[in-house]
C-alpha atoms as a PDB file:
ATOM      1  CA  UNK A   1      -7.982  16.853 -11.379  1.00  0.00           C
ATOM      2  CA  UNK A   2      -4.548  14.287 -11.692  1.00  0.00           C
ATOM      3  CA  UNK A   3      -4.902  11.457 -13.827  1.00  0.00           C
ATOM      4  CA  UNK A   4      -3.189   7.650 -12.932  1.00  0.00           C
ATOM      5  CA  UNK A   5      -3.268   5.446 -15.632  1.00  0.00           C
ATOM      6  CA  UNK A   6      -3.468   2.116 -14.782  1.00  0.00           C
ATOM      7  CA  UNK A   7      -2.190  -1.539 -15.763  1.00  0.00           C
ATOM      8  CA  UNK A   8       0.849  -0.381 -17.629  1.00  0.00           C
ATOM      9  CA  UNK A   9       3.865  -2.833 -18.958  1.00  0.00           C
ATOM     10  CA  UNK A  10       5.141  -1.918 -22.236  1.00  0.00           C
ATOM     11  CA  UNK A  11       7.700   0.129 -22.768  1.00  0.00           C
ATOM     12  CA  UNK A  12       7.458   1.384 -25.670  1.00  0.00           C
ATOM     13  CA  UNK A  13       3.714   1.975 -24.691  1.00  0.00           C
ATOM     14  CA  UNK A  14       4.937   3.964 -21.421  1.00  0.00           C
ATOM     15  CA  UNK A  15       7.272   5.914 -23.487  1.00  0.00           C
ATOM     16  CA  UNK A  16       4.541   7.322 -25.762  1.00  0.00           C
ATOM     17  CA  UNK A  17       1.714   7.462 -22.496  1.00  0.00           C
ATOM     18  CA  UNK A  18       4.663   9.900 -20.871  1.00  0.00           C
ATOM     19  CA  UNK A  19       5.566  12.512 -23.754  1.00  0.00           C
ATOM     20  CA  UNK A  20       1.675  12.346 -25.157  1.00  0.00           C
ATOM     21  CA  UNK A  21      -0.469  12.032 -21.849  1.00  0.00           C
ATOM     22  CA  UNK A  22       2.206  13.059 -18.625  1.00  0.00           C
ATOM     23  CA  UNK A  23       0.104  11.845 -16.835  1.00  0.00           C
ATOM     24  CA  UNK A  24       0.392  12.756 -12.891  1.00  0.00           C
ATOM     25  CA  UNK A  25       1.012   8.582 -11.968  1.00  0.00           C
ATOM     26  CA  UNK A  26       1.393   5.597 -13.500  1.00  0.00           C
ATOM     27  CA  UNK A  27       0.180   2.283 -12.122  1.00  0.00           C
ATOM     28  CA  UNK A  28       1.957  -1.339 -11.872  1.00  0.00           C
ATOM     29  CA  UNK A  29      -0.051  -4.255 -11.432  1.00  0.00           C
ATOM     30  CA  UNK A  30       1.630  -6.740  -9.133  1.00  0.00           C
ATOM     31  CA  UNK A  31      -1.740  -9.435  -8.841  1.00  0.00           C
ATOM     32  CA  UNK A  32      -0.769 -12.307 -10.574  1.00  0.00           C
ATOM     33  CA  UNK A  33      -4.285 -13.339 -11.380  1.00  0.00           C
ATOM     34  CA  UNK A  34      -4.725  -9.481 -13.227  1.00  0.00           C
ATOM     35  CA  UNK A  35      -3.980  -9.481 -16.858  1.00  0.00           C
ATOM     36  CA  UNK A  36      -2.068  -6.643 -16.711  1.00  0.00           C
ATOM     37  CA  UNK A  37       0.288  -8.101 -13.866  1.00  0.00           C
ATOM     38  CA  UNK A  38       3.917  -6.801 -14.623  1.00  0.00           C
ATOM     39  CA  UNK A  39       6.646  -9.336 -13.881  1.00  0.00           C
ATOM     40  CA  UNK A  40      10.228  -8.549 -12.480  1.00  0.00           C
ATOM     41  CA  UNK A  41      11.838  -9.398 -16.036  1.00  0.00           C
ATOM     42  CA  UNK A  42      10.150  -5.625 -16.654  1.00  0.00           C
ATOM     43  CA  UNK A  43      11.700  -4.169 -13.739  1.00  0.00           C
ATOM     44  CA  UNK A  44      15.039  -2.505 -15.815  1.00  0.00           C
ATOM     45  CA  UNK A  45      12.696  -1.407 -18.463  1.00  0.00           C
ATOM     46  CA  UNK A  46      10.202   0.761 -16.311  1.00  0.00           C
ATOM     47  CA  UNK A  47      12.426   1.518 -12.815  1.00  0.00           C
ATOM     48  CA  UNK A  48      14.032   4.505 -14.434  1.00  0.00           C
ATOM     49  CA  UNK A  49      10.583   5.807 -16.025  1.00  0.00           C
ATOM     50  CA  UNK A  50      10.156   9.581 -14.910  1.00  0.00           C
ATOM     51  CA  UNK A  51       6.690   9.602 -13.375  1.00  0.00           C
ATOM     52  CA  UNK A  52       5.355   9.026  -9.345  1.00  0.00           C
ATOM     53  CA  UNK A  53       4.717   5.271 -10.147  1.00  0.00           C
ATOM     54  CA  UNK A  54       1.655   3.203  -8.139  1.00  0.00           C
ATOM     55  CA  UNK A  55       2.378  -0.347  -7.225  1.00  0.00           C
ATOM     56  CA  UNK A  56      -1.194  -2.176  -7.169  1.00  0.00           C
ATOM     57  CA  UNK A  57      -1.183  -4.995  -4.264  1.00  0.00           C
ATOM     58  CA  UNK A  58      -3.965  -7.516  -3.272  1.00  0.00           C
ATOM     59  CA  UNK A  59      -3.491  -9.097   0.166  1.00  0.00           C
ATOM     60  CA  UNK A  60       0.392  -9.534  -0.370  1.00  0.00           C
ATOM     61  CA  UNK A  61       2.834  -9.486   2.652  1.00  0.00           C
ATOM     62  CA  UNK A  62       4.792  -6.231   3.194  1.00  0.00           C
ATOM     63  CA  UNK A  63       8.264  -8.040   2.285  1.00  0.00           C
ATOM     64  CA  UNK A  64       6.838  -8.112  -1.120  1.00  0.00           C
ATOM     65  CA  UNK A  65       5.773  -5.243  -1.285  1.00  0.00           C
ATOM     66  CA  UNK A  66       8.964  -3.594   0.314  1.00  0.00           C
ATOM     67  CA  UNK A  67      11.103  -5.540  -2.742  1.00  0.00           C
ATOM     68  CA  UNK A  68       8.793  -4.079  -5.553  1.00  0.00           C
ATOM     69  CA  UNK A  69       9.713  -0.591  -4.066  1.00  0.00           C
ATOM     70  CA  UNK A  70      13.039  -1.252  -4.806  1.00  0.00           C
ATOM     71  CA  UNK A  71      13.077  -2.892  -7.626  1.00  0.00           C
ATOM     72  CA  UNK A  72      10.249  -0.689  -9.593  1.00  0.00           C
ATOM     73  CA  UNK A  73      11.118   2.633  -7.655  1.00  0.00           C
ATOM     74  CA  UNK A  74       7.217   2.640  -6.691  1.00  0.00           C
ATOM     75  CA  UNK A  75       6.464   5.851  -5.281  1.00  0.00           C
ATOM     76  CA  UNK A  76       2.568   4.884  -4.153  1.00  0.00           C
ATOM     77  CA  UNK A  77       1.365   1.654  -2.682  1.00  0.00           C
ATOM     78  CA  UNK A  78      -2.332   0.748  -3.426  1.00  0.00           C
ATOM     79  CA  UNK A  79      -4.022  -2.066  -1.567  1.00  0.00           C
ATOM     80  CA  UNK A  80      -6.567  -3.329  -3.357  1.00  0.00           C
ATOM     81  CA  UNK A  81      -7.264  -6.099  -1.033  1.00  0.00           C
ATOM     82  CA  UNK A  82      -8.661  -6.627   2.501  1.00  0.00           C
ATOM     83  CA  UNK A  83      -5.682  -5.221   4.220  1.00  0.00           C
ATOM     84  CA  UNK A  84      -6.692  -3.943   7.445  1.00  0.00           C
ATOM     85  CA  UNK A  85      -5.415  -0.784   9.734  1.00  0.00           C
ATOM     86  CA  UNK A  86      -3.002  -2.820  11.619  1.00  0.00           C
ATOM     87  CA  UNK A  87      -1.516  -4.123   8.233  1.00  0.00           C
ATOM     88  CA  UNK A  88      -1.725  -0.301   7.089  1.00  0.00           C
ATOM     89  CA  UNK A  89       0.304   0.598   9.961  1.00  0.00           C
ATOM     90  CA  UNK A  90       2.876  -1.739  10.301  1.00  0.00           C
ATOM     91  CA  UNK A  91       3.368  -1.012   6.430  1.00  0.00           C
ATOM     92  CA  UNK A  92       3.720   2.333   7.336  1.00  0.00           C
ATOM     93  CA  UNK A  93       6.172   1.703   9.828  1.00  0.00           C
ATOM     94  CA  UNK A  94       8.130  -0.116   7.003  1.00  0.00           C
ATOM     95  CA  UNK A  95       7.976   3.154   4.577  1.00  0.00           C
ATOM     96  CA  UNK A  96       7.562   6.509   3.824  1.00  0.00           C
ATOM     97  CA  UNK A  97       5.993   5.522   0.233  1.00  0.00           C
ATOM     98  CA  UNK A  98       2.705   6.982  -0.125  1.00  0.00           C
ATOM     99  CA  UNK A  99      -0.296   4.052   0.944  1.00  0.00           C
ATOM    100  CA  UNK A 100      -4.008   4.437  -1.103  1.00  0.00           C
ATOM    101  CA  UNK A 101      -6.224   1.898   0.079  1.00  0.00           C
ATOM    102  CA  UNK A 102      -9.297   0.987  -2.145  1.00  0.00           C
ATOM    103  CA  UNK A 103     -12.463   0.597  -1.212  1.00  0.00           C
ATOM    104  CA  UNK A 104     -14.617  -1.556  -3.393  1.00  0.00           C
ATOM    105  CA  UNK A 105     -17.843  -0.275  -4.013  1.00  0.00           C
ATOM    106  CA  UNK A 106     -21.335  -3.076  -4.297  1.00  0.00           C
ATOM    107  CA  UNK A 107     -23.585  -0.513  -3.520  1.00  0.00           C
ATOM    108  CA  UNK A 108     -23.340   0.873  -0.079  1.00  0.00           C
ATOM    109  CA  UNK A 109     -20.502   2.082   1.271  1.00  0.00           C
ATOM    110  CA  UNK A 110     -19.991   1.996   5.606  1.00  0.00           C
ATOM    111  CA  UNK A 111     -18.399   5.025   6.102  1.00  0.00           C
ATOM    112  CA  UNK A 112     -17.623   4.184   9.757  1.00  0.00           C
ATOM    113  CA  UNK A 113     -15.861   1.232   8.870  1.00  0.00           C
ATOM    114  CA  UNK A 114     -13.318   3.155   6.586  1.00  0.00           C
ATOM    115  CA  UNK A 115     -12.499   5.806   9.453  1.00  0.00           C
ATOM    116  CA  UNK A 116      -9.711   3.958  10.791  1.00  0.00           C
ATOM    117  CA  UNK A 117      -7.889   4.038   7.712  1.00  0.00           C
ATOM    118  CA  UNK A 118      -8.197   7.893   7.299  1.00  0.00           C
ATOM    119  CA  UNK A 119      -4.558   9.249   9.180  1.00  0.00           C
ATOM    120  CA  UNK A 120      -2.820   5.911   7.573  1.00  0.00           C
ATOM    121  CA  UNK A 121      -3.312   6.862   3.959  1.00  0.00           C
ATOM    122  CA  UNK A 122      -2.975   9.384   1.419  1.00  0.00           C
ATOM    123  CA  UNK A 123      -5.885   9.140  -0.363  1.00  0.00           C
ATOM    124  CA  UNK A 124      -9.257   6.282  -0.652  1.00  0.00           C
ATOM    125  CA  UNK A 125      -9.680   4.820  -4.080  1.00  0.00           C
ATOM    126  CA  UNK A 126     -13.296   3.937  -4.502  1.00  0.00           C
ATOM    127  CA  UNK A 127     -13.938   0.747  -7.540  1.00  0.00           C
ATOM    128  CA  UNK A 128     -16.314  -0.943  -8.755  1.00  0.00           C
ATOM    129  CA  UNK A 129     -16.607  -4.382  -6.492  1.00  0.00           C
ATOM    130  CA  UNK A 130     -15.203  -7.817  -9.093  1.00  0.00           C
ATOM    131  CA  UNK A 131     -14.109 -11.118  -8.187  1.00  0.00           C
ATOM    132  CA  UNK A 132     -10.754  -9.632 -10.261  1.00  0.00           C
ATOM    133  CA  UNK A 133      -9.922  -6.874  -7.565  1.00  0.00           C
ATOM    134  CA  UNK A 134     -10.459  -4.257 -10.531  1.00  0.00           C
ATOM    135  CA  UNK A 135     -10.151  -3.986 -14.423  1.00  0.00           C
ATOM    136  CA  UNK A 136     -13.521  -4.754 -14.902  1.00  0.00           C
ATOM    137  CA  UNK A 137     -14.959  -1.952 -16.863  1.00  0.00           C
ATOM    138  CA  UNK A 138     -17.765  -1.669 -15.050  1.00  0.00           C
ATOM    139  CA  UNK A 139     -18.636   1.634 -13.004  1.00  0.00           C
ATOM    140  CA  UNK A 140     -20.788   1.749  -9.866  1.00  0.00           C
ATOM    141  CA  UNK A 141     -23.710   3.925  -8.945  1.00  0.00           C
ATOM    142  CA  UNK A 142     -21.496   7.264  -8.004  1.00  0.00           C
ATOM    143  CA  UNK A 143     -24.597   8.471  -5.904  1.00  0.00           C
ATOM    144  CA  UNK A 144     -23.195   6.672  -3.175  1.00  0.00           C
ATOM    145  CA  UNK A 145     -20.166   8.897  -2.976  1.00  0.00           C
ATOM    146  CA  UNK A 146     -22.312  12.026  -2.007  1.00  0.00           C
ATOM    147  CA  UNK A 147     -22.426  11.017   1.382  1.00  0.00           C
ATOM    148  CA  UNK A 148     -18.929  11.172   1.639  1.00  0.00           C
ATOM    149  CA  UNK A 149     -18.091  12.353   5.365  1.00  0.00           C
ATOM    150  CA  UNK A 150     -14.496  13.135   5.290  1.00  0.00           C
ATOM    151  CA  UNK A 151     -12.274  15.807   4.364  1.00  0.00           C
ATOM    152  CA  UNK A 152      -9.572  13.171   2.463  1.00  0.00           C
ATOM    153  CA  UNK A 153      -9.380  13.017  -0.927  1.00  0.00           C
ATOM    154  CA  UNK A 154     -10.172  10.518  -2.927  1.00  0.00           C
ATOM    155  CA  UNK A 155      -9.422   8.986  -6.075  1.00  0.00           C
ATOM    156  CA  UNK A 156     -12.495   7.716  -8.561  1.00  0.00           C
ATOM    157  CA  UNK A 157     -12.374   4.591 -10.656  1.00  0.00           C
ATOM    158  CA  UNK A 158     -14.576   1.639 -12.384  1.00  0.00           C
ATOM    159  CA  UNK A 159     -15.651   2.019 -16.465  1.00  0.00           C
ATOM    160  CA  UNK A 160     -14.139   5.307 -16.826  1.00  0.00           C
ATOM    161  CA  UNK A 161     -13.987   5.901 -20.327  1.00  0.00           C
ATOM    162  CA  UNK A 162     -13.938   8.708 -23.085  1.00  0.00           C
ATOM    163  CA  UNK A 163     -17.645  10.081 -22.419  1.00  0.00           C
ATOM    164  CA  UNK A 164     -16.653  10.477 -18.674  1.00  0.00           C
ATOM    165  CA  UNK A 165     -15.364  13.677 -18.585  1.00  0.00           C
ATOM    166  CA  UNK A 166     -18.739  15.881 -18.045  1.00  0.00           C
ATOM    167  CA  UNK A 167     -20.242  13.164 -15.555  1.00  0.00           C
ATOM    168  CA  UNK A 168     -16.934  13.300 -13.452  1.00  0.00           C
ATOM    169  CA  UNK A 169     -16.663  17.476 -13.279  1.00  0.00           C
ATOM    170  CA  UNK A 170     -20.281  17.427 -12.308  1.00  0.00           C
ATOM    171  CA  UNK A 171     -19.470  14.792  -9.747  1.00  0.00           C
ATOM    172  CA  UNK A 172     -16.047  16.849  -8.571  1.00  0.00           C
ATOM    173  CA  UNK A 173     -18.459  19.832  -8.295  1.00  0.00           C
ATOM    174  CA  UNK A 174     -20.945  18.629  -5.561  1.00  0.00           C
ATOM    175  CA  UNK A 175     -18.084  16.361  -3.630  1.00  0.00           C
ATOM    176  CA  UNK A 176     -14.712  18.617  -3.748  1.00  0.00           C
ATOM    177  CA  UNK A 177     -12.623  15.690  -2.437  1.00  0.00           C
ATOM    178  CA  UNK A 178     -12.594  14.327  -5.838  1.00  0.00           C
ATOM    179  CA  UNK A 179      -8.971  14.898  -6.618  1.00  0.00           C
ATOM    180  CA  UNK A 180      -8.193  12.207  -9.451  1.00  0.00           C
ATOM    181  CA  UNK A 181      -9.159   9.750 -11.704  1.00  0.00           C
ATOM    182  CA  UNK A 182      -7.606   6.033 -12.132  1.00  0.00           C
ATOM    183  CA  UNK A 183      -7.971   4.988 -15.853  1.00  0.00           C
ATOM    184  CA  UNK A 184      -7.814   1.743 -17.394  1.00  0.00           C
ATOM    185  CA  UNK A 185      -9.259  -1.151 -19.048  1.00  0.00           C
ATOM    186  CA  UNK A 186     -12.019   1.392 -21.082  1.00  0.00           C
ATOM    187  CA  UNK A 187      -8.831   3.036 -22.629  1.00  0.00           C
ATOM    188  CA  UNK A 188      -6.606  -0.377 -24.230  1.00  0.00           C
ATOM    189  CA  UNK A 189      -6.598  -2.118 -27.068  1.00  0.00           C
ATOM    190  CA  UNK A 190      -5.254  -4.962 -25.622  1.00  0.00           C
ATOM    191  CA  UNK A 191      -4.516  -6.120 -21.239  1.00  0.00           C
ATOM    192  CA  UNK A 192      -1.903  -3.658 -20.867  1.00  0.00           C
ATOM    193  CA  UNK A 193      -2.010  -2.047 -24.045  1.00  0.00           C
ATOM    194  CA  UNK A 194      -3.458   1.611 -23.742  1.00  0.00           C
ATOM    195  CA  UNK A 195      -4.602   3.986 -26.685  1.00  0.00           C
ATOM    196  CA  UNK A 196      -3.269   7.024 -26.473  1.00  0.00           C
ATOM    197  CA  UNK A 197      -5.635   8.406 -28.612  1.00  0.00           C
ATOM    198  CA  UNK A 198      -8.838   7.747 -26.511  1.00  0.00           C
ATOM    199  CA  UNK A 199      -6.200   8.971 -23.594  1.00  0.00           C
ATOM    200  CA  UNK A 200      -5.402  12.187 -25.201  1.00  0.00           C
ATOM    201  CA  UNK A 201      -9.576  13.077 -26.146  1.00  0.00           C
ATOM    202  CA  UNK A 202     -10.255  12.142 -22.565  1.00  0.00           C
ATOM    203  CA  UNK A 203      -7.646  14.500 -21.011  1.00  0.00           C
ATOM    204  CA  UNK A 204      -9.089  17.237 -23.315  1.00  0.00           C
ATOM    205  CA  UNK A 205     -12.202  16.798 -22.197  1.00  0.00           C
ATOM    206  CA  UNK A 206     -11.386  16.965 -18.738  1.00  0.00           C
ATOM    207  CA  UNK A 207      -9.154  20.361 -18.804  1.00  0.00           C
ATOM    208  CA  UNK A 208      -9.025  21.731 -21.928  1.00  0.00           C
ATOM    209  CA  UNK A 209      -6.507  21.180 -24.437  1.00  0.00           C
ATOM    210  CA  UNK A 210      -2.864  20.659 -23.376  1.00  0.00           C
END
């Protein structure tokens, strides 16, 4: 099970969430409306940080999105927007980063309607539906996710916190495809601020000490 920690900003905080956590990615908010957004001022601090960074986009062009690979050395792009397969592909065309598309979850998912995206991305990243495009805290009914159809990974997120752990092997036990968990706002003490404490109890849970 790989763990992305999301909403990161602070060096110093990065520093510590790397030797403590090494954790398997580390997100970077780019939505200026999200808390957690990470400006280009931050760009020297985090480019050179050793860990498959995520760049977390909501309905931005692809230029954009093609500068912050540059200038963050993103290794992932998440769309966490209403980007479509056509804007999927012609991203794709534009880079051999690694694209996750999230699905925002109400509380039915069409299945059919995500097909197109499934030989255009790496993984689906399923979150709780908010008006913020994530960070809310809140987790949706996971029920829905045993109807998964396809073979693709996928990534879990929405109110993940410390008493997760046993819910999410039980879940990875009946739907195989679960392959990682995207961590955030349950786990700061402050928008952008993460305690590696709750962090470090979490990952224990999850596989044992390390």
């Amino acid at each position: 099970m790989k763990i992305k920690v999301c909403g990161m900003r602070d060096s110093g905080n990065v520093q510590q969430l790397l030797q403590e956590i090494k954790p398997d990615w580390m997100g970077l908010i780019f939505y200026p409306k999200s808390s957690r957004y990470i400006s280009s001022e931050l760009s020297e601090d985090l480019k050179s940080a050793e860990v498959m960074k995520v760049g977390v986009f909501v309905n931005d062009s692809i230029e954009t999105i093609l500068s912050k690979i540059e200038e963050f050395n993103l290794s992932v792009i998440q769309l966490h927007g209403n980007e479509s397969p056509a804007y999927v592909t012609e991203l794709k065309s534009k880079t051999d980063k690694k694209i996750w598309k999230v699905i925002s979850v109400v509380e039915e998912i069409d299945w059919e309607s995500l097909r197109e995206y499934v030989d255009l991305v790496e993984y689906f990243l399923f979150d709780t539906a908010t008006p913020a495009h994530g960070g809310s805290g809140k987790k949706f009914n996971w029920a829905v996710l045993e109807s998964y159809p396809f073979e693709k990974g996928f990534i879990l997120s929405g109110g993940l916190d410390e008493n997760s752990a046993l819910e999410v092997l039980d879940l990875a036990q009946r739907q195989p495809q679960l392959v990682g968990l995207d961590l955030n706002s349950k786990f700061e003490d402050a928008p952008g601020v993460k305690n590696i404490g709750k962090l470090r109890n979490f990952k224990k849970k999850l596989i044992g000490s390390f």
